[in-house]
PDB file of N, CA and C in Angstrom:
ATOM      1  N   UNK A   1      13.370  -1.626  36.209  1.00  0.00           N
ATOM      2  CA  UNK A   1      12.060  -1.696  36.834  1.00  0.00           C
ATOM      3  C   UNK A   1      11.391  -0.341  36.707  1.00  0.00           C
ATOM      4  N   UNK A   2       9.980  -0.318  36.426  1.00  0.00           N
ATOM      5  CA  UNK A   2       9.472   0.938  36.022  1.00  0.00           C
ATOM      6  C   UNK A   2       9.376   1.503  37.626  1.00  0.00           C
ATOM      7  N   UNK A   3       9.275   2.762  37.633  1.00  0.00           N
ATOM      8  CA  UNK A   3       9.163   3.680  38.623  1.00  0.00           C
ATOM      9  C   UNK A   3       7.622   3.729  38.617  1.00  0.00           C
ATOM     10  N   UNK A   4       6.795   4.342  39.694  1.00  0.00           N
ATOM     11  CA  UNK A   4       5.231   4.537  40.164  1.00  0.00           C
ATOM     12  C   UNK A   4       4.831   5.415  38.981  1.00  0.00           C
ATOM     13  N   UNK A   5       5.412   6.331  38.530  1.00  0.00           N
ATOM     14  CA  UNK A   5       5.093   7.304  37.465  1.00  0.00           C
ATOM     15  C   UNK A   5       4.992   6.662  36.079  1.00  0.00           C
ATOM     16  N   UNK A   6       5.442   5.464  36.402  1.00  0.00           N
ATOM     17  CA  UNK A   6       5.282   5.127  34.483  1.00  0.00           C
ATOM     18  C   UNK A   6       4.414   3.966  34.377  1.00  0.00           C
ATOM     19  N   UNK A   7       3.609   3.462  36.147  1.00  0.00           N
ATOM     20  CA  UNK A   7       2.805   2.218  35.396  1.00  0.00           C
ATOM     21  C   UNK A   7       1.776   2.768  35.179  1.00  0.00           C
ATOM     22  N   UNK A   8       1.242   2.071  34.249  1.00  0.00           N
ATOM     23  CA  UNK A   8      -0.240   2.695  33.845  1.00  0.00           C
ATOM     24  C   UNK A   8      -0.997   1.601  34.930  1.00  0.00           C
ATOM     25  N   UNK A   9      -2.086   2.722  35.496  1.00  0.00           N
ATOM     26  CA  UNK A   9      -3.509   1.823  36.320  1.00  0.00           C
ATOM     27  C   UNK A   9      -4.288   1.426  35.555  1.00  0.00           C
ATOM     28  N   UNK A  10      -4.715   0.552  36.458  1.00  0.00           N
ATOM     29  CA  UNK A  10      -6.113   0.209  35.699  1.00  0.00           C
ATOM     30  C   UNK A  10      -7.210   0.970  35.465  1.00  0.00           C
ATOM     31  N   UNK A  11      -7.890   0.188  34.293  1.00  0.00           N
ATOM     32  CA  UNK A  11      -9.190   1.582  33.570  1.00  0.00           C
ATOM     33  C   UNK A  11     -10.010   1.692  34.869  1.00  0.00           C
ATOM     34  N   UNK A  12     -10.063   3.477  35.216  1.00  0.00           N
ATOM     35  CA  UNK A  12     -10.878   3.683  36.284  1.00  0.00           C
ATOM     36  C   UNK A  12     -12.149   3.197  35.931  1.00  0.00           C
ATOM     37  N   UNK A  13     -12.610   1.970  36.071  1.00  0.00           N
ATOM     38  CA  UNK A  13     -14.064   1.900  35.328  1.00  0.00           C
ATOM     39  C   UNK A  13     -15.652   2.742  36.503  1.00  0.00           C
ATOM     40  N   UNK A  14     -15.554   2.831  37.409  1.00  0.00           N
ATOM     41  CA  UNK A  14     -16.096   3.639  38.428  1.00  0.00           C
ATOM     42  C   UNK A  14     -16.292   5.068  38.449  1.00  0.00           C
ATOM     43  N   UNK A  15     -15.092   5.750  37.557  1.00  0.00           N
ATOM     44  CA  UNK A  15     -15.264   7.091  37.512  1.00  0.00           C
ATOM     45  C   UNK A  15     -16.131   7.773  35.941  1.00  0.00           C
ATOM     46  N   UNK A  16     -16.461   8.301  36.090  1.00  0.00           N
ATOM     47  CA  UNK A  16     -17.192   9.236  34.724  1.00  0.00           C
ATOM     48  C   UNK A  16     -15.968   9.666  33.960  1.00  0.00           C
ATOM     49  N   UNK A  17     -16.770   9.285  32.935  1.00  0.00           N
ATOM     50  CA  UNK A  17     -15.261   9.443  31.248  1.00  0.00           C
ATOM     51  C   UNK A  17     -14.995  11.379  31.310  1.00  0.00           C
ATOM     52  N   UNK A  18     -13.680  11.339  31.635  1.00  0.00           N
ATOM     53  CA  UNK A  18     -13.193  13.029  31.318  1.00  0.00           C
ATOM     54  C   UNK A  18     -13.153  13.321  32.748  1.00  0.00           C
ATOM     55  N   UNK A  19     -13.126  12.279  33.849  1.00  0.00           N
ATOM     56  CA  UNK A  19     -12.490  12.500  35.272  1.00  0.00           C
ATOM     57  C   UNK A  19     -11.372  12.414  35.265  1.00  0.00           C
ATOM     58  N   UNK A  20     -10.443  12.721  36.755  1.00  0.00           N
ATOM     59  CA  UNK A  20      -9.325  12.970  36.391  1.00  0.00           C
ATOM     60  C   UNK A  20      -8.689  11.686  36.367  1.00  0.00           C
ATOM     61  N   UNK A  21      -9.129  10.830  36.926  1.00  0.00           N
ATOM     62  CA  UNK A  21      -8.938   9.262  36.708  1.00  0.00           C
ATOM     63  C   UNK A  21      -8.491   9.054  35.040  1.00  0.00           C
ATOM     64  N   UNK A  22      -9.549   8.708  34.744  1.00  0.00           N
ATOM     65  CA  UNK A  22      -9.608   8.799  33.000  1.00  0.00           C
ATOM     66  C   UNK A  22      -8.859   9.537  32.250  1.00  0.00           C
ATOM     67  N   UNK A  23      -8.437  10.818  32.674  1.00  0.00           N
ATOM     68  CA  UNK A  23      -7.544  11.579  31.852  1.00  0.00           C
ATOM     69  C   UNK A  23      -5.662  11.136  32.238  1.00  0.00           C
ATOM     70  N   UNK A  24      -5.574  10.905  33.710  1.00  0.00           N
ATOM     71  CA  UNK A  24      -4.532  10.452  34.117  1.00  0.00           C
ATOM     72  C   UNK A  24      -4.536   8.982  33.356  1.00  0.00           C
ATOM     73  N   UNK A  25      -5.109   7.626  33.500  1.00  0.00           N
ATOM     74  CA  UNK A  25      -5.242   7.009  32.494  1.00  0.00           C
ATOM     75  C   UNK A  25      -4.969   7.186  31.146  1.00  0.00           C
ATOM     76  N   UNK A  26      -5.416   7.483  30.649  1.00  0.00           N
ATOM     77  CA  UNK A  26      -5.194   8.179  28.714  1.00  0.00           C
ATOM     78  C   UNK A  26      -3.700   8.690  28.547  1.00  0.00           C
ATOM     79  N   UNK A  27      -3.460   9.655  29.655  1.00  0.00           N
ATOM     80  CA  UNK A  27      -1.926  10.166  29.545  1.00  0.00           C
ATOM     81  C   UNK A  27      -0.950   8.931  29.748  1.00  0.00           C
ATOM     82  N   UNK A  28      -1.240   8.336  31.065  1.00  0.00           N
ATOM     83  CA  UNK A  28      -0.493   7.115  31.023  1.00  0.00           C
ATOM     84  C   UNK A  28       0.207   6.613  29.818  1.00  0.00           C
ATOM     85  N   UNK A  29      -1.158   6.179  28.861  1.00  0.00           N
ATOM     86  CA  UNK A  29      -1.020   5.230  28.120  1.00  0.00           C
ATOM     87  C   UNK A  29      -0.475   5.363  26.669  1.00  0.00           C
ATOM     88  N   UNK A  30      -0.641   6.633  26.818  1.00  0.00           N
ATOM     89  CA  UNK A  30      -0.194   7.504  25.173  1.00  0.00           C
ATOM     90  C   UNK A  30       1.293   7.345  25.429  1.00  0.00           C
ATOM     91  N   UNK A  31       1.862   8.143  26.729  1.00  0.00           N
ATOM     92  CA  UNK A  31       3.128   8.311  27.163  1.00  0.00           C
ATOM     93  C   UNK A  31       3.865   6.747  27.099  1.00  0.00           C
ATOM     94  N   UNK A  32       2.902   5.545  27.437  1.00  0.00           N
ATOM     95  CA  UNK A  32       3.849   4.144  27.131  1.00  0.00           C
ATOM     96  C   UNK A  32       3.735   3.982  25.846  1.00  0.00           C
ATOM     97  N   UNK A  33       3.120   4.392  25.163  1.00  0.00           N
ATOM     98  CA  UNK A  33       3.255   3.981  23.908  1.00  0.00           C
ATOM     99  C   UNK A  33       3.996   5.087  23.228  1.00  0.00           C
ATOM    100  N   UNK A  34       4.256   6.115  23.172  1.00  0.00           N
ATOM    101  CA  UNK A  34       5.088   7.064  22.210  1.00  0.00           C
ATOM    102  C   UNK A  34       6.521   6.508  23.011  1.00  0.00           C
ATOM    103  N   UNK A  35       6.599   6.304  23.873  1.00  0.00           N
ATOM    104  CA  UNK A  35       7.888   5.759  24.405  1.00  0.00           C
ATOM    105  C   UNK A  35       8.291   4.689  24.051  1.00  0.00           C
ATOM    106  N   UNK A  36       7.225   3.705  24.024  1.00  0.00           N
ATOM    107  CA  UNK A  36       7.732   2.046  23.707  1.00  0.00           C
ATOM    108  C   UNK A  36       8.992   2.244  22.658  1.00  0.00           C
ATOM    109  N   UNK A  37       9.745   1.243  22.915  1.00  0.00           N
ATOM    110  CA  UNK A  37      10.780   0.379  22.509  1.00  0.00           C
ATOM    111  C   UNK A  37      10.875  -0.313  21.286  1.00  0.00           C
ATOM    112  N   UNK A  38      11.681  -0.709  20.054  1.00  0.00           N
ATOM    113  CA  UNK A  38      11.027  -2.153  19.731  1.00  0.00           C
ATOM    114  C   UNK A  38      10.710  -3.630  19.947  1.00  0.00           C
ATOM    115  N   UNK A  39      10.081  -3.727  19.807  1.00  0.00           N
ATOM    116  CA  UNK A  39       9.047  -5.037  19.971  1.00  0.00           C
ATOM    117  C   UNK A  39       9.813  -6.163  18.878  1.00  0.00           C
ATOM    118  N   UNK A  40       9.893  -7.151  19.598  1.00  0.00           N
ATOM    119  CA  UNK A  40      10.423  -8.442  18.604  1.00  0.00           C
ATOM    120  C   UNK A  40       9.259  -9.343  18.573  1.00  0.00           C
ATOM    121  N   UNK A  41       9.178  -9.189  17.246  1.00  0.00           N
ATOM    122  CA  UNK A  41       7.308  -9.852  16.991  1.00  0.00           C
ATOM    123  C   UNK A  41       7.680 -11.425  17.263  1.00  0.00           C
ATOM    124  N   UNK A  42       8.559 -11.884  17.336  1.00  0.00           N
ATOM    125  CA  UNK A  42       8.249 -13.266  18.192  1.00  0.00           C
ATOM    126  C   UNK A  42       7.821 -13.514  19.427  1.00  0.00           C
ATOM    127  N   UNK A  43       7.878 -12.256  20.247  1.00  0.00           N
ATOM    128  CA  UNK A  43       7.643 -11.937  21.772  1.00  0.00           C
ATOM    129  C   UNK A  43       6.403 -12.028  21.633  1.00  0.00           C
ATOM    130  N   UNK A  44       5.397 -11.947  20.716  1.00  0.00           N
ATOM    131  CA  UNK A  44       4.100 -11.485  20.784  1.00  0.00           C
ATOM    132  C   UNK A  44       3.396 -12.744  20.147  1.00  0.00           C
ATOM    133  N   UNK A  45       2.205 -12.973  21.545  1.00  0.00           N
ATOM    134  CA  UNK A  45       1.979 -14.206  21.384  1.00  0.00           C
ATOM    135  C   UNK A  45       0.182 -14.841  20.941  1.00  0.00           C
ATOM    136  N   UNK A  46      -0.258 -15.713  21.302  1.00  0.00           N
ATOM    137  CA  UNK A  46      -1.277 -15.623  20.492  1.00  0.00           C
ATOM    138  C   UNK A  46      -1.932 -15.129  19.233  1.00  0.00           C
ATOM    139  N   UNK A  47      -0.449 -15.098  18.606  1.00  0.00           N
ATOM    140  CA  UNK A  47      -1.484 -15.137  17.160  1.00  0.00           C
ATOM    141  C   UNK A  47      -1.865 -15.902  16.759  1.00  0.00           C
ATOM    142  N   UNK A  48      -2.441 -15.444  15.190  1.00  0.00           N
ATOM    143  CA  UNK A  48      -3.798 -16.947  14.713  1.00  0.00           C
ATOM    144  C   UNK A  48      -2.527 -17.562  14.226  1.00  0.00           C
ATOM    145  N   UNK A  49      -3.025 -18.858  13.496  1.00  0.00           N
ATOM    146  CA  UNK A  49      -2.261 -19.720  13.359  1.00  0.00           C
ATOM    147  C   UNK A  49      -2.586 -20.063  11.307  1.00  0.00           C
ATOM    148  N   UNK A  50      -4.013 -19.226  10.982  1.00  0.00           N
ATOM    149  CA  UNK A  50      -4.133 -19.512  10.030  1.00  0.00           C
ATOM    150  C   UNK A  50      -4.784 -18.092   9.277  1.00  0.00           C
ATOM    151  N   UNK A  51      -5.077 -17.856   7.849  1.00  0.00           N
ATOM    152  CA  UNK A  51      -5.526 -17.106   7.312  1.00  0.00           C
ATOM    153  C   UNK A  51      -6.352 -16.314   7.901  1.00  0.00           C
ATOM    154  N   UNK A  52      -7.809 -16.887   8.129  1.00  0.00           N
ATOM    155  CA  UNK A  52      -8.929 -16.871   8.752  1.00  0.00           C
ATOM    156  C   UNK A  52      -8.580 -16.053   9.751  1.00  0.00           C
ATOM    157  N   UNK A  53      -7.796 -16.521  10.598  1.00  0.00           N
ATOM    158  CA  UNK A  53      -7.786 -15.687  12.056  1.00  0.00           C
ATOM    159  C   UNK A  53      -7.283 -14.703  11.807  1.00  0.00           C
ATOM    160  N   UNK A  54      -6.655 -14.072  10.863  1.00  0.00           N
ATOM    161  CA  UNK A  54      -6.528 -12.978  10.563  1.00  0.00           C
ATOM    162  C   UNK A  54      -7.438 -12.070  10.449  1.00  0.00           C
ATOM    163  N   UNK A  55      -8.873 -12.814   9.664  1.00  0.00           N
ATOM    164  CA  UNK A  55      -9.580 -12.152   9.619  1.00  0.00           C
ATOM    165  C   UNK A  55      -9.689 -12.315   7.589  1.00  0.00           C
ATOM    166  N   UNK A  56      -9.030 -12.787   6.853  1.00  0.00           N
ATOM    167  CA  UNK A  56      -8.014 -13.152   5.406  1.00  0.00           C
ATOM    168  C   UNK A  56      -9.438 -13.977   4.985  1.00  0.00           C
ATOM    169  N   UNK A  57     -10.419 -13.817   4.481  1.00  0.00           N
ATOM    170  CA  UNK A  57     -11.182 -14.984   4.084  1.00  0.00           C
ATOM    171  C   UNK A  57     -11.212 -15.558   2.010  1.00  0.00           C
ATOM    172  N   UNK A  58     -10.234 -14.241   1.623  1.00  0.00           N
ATOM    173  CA  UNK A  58     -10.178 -14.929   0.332  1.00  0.00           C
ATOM    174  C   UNK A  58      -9.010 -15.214  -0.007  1.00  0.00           C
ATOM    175  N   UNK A  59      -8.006 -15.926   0.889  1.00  0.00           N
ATOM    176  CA  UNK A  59      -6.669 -15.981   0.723  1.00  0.00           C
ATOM    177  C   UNK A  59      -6.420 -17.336  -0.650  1.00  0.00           C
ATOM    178  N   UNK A  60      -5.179 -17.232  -1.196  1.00  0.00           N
ATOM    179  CA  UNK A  60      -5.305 -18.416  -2.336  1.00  0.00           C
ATOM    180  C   UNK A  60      -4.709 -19.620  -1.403  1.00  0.00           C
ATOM    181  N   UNK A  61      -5.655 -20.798  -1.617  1.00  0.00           N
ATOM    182  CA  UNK A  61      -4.817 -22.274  -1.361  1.00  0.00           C
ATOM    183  C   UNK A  61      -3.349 -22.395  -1.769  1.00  0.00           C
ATOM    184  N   UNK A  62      -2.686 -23.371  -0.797  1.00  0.00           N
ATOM    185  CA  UNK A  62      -1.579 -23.087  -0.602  1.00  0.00           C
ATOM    186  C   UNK A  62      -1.185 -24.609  -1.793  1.00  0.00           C
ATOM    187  N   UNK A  63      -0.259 -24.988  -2.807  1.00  0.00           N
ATOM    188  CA  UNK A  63      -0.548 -25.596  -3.475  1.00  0.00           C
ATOM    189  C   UNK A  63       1.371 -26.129  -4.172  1.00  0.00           C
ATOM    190  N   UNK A  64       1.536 -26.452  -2.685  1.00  0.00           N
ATOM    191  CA  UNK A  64       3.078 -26.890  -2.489  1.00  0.00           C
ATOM    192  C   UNK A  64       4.278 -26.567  -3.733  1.00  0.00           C
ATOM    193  N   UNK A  65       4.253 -25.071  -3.921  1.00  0.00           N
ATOM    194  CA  UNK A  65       4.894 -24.280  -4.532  1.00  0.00           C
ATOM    195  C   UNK A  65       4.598 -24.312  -6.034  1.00  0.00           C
ATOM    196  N   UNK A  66       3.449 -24.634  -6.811  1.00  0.00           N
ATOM    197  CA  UNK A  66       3.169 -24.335  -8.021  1.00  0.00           C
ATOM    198  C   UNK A  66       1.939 -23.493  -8.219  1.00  0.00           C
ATOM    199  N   UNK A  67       1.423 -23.199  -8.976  1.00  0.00           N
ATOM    200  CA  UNK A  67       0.192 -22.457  -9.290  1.00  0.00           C
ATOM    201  C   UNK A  67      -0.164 -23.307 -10.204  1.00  0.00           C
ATOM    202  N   UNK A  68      -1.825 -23.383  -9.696  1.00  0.00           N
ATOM    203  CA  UNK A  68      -2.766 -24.039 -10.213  1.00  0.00           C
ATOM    204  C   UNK A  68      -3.801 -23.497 -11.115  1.00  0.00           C
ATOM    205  N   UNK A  69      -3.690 -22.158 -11.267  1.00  0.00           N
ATOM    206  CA  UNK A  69      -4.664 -21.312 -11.636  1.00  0.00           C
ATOM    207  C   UNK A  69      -4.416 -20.697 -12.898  1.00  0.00           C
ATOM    208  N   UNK A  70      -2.950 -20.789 -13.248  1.00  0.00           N
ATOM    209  CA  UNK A  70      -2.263 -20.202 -14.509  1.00  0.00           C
ATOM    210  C   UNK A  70      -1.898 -19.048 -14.300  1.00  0.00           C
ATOM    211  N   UNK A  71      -0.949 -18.024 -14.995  1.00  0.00           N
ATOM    212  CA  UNK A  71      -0.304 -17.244 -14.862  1.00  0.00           C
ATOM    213  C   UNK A  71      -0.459 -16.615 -15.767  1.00  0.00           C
ATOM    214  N   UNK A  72      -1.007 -14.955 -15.831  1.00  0.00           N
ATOM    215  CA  UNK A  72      -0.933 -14.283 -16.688  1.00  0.00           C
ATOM    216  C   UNK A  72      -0.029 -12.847 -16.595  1.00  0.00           C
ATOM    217  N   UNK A  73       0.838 -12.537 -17.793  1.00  0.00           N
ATOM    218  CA  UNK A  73       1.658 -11.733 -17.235  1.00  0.00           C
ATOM    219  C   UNK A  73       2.147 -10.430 -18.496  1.00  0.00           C
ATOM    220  N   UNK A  74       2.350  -9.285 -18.272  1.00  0.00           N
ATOM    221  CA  UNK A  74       2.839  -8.727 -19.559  1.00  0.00           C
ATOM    222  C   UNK A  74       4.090  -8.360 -19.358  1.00  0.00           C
ATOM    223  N   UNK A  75       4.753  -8.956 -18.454  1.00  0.00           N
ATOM    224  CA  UNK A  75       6.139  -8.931 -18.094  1.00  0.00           C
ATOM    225  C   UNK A  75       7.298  -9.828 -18.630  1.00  0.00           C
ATOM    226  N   UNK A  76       8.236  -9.905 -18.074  1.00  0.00           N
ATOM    227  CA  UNK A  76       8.799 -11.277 -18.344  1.00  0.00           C
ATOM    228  C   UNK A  76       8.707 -12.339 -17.774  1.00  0.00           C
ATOM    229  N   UNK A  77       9.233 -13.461 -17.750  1.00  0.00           N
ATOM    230  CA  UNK A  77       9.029 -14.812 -16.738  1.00  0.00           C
ATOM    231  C   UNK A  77      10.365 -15.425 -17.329  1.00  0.00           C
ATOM    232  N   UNK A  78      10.832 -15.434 -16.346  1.00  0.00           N
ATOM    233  CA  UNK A  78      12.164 -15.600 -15.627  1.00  0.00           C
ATOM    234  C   UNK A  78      12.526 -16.590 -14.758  1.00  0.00           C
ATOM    235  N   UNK A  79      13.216 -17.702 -15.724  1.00  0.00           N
ATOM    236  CA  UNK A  79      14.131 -18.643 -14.731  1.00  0.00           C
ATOM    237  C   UNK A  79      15.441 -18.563 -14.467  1.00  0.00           C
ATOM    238  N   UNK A  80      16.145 -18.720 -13.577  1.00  0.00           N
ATOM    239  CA  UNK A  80      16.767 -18.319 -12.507  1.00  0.00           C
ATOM    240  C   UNK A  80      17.842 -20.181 -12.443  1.00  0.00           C
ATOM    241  N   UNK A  81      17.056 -20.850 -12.717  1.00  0.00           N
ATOM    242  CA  UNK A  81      18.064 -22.118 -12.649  1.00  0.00           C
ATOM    243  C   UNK A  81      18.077 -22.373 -13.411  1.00  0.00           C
ATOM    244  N   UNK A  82      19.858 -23.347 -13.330  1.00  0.00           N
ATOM    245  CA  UNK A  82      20.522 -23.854 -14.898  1.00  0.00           C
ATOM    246  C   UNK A  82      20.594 -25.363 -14.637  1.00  0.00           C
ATOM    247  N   UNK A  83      19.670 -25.359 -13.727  1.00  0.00           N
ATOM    248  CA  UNK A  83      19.426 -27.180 -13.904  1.00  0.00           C
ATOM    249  C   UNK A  83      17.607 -27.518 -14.225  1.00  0.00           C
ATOM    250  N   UNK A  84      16.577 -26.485 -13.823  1.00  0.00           N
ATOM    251  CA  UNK A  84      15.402 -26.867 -14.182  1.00  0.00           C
ATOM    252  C   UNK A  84      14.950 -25.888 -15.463  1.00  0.00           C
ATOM    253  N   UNK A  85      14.379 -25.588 -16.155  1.00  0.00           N
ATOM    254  CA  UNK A  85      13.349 -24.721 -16.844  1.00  0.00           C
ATOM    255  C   UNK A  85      12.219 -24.882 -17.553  1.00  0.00           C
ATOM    256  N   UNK A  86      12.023 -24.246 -18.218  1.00  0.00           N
ATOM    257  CA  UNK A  86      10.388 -24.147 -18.881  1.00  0.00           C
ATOM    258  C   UNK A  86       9.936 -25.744 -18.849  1.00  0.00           C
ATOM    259  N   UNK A  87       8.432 -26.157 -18.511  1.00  0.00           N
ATOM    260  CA  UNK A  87       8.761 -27.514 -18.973  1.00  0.00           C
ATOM    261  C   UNK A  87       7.300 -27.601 -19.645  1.00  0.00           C
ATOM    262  N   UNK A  88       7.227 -28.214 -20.931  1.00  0.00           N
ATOM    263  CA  UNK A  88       6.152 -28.000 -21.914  1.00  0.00           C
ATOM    264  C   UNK A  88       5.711 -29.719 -21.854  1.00  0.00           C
ATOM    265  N   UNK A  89       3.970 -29.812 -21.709  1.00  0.00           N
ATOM    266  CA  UNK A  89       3.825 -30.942 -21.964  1.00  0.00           C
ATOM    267  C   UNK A  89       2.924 -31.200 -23.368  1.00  0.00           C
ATOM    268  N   UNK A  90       3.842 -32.466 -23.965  1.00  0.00           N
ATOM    269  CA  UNK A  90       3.202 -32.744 -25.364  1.00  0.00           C
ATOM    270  C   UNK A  90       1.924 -32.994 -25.220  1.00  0.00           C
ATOM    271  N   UNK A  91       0.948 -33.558 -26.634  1.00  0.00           N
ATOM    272  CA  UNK A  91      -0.354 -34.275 -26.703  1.00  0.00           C
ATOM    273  C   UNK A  91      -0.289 -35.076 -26.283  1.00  0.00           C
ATOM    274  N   UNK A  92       1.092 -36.221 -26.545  1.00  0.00           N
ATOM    275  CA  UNK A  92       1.181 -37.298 -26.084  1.00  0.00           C
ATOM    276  C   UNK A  92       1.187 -37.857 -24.563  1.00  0.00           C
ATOM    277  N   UNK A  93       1.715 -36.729 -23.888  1.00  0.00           N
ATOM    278  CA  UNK A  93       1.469 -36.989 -22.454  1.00  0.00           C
ATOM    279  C   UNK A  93       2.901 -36.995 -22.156  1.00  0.00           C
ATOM    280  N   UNK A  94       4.121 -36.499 -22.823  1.00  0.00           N
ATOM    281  CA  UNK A  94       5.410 -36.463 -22.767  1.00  0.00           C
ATOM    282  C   UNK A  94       6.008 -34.732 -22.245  1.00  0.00           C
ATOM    283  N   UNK A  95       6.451 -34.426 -21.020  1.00  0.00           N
ATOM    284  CA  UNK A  95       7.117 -33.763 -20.566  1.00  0.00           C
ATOM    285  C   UNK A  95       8.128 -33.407 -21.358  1.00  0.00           C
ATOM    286  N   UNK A  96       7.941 -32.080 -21.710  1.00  0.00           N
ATOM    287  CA  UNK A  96       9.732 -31.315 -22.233  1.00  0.00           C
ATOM    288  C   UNK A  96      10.174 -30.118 -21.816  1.00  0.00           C
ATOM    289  N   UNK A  97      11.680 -30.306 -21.112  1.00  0.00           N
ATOM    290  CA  UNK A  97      12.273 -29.720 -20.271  1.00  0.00           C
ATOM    291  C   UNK A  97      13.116 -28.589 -21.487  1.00  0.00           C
ATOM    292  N   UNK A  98      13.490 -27.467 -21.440  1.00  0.00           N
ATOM    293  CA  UNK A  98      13.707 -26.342 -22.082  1.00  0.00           C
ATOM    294  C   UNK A  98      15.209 -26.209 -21.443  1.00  0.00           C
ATOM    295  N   UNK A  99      16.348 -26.032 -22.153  1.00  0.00           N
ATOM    296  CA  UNK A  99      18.027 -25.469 -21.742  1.00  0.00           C
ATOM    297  C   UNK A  99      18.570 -24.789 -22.799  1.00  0.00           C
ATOM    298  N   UNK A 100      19.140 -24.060 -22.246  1.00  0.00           N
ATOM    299  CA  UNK A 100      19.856 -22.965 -23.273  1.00  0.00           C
ATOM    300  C   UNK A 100      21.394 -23.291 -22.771  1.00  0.00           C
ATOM    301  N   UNK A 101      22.215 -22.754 -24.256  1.00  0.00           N
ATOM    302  CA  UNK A 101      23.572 -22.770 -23.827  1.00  0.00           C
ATOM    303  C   UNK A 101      24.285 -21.934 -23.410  1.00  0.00           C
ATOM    304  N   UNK A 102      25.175 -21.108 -22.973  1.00  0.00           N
ATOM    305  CA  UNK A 102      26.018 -20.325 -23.739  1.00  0.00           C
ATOM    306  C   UNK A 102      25.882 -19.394 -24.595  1.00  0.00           C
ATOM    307  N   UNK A 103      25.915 -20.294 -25.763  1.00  0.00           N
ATOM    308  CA  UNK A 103      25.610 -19.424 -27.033  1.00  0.00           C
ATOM    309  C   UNK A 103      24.305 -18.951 -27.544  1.00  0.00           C
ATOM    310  N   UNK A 104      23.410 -19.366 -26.721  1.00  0.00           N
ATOM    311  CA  UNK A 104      21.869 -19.753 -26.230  1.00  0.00           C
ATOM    312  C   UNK A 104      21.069 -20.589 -27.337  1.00  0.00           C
ATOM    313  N   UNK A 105      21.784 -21.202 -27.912  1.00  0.00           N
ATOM    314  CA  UNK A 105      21.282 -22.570 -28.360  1.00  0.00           C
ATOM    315  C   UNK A 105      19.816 -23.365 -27.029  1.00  0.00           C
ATOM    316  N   UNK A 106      18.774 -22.982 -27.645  1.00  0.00           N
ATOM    317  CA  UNK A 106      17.675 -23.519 -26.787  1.00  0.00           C
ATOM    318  C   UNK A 106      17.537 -25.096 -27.359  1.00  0.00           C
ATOM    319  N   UNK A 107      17.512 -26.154 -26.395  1.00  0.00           N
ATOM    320  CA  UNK A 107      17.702 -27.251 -27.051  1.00  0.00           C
ATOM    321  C   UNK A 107      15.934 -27.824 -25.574  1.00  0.00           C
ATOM    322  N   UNK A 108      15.476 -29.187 -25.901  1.00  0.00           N
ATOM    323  CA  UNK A 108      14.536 -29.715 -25.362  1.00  0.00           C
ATOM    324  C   UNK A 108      14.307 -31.382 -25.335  1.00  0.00           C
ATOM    325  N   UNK A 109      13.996 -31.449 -23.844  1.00  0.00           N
ATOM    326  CA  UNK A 109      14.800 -32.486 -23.224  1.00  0.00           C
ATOM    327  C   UNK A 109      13.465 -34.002 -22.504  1.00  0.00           C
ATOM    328  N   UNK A 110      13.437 -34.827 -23.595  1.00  0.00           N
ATOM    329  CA  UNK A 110      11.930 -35.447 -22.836  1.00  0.00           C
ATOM    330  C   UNK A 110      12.216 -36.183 -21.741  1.00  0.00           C
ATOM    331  N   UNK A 111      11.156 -35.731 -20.911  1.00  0.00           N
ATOM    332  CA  UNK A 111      11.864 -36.425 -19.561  1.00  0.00           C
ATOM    333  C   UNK A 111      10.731 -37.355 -19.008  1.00  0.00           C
ATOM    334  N   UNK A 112       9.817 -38.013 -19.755  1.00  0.00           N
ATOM    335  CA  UNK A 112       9.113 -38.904 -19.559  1.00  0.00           C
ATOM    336  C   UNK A 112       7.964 -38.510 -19.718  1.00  0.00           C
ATOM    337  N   UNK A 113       6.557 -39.369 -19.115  1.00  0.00           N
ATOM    338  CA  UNK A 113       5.087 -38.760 -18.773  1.00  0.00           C
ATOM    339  C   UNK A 113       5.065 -38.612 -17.203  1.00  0.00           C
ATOM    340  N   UNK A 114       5.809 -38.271 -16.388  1.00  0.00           N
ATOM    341  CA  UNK A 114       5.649 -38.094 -15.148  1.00  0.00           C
ATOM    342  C   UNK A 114       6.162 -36.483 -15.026  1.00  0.00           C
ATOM    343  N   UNK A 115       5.492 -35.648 -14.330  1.00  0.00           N
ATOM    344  CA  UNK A 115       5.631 -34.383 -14.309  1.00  0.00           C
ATOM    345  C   UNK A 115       6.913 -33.981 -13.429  1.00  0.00           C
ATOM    346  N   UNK A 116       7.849 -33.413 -13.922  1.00  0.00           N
ATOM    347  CA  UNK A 116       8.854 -33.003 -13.148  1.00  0.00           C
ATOM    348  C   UNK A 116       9.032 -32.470 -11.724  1.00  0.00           C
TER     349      UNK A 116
END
């Protein structure tokens, strides 16, 4: 339980700014905060719930884990699983799935006209 010395009062709003009110205030409050603790940001409540309330107004649509926009890169691009990869779609409207071996034999795999 805090002791009388460590709660901060309320803003003297009655007294003139640079009274001793106001300055006892200010000290207060610096002193709880260079002191504070950490904070477990789940404790902390009312936040927004969406971009916007952040304040975020050109955030990208959220687009249930693919990109819609295309990808440009001078890096590499890198898959990571040995059950999905690259997947190229023909003229025809035919899906092809990309696997390497071992020996890295790249071989390609039609997996219908329905997008993987």
């Amino acid at each position: 339980m805090a002791t009388a010395g460590q709660v901060i009062p309320p803003i003297p709003i009655d007294a003139p700014f640079g009274a001793y009110g106001w300055v006892d205030w200010y000290n207060k409050v610096r002193n709880a905060i260079n002191s504070a603790q950490t904070i477990a940001f789940t404790s902390i409540t009312g936040l927004p719930t969406t971009l916007a309330g952040y304040g975020i107004t050109n955030g990208a649509a959220l687009t249930a884990g693919r990109t819609t926009n295309g990808v440009k890169t001078t890096d590499y691009v890198i898959v990571d699983s040995t059950t999905s990869g690259l997947t190229l779609k023909s003229p025809n409207g035919h899906y092809w799935v990309s696997s390497i071996s071992n020996a890295g034999a790249v071989t390609w795999t039609d997996v219908g006209t329905t997008s993987p």
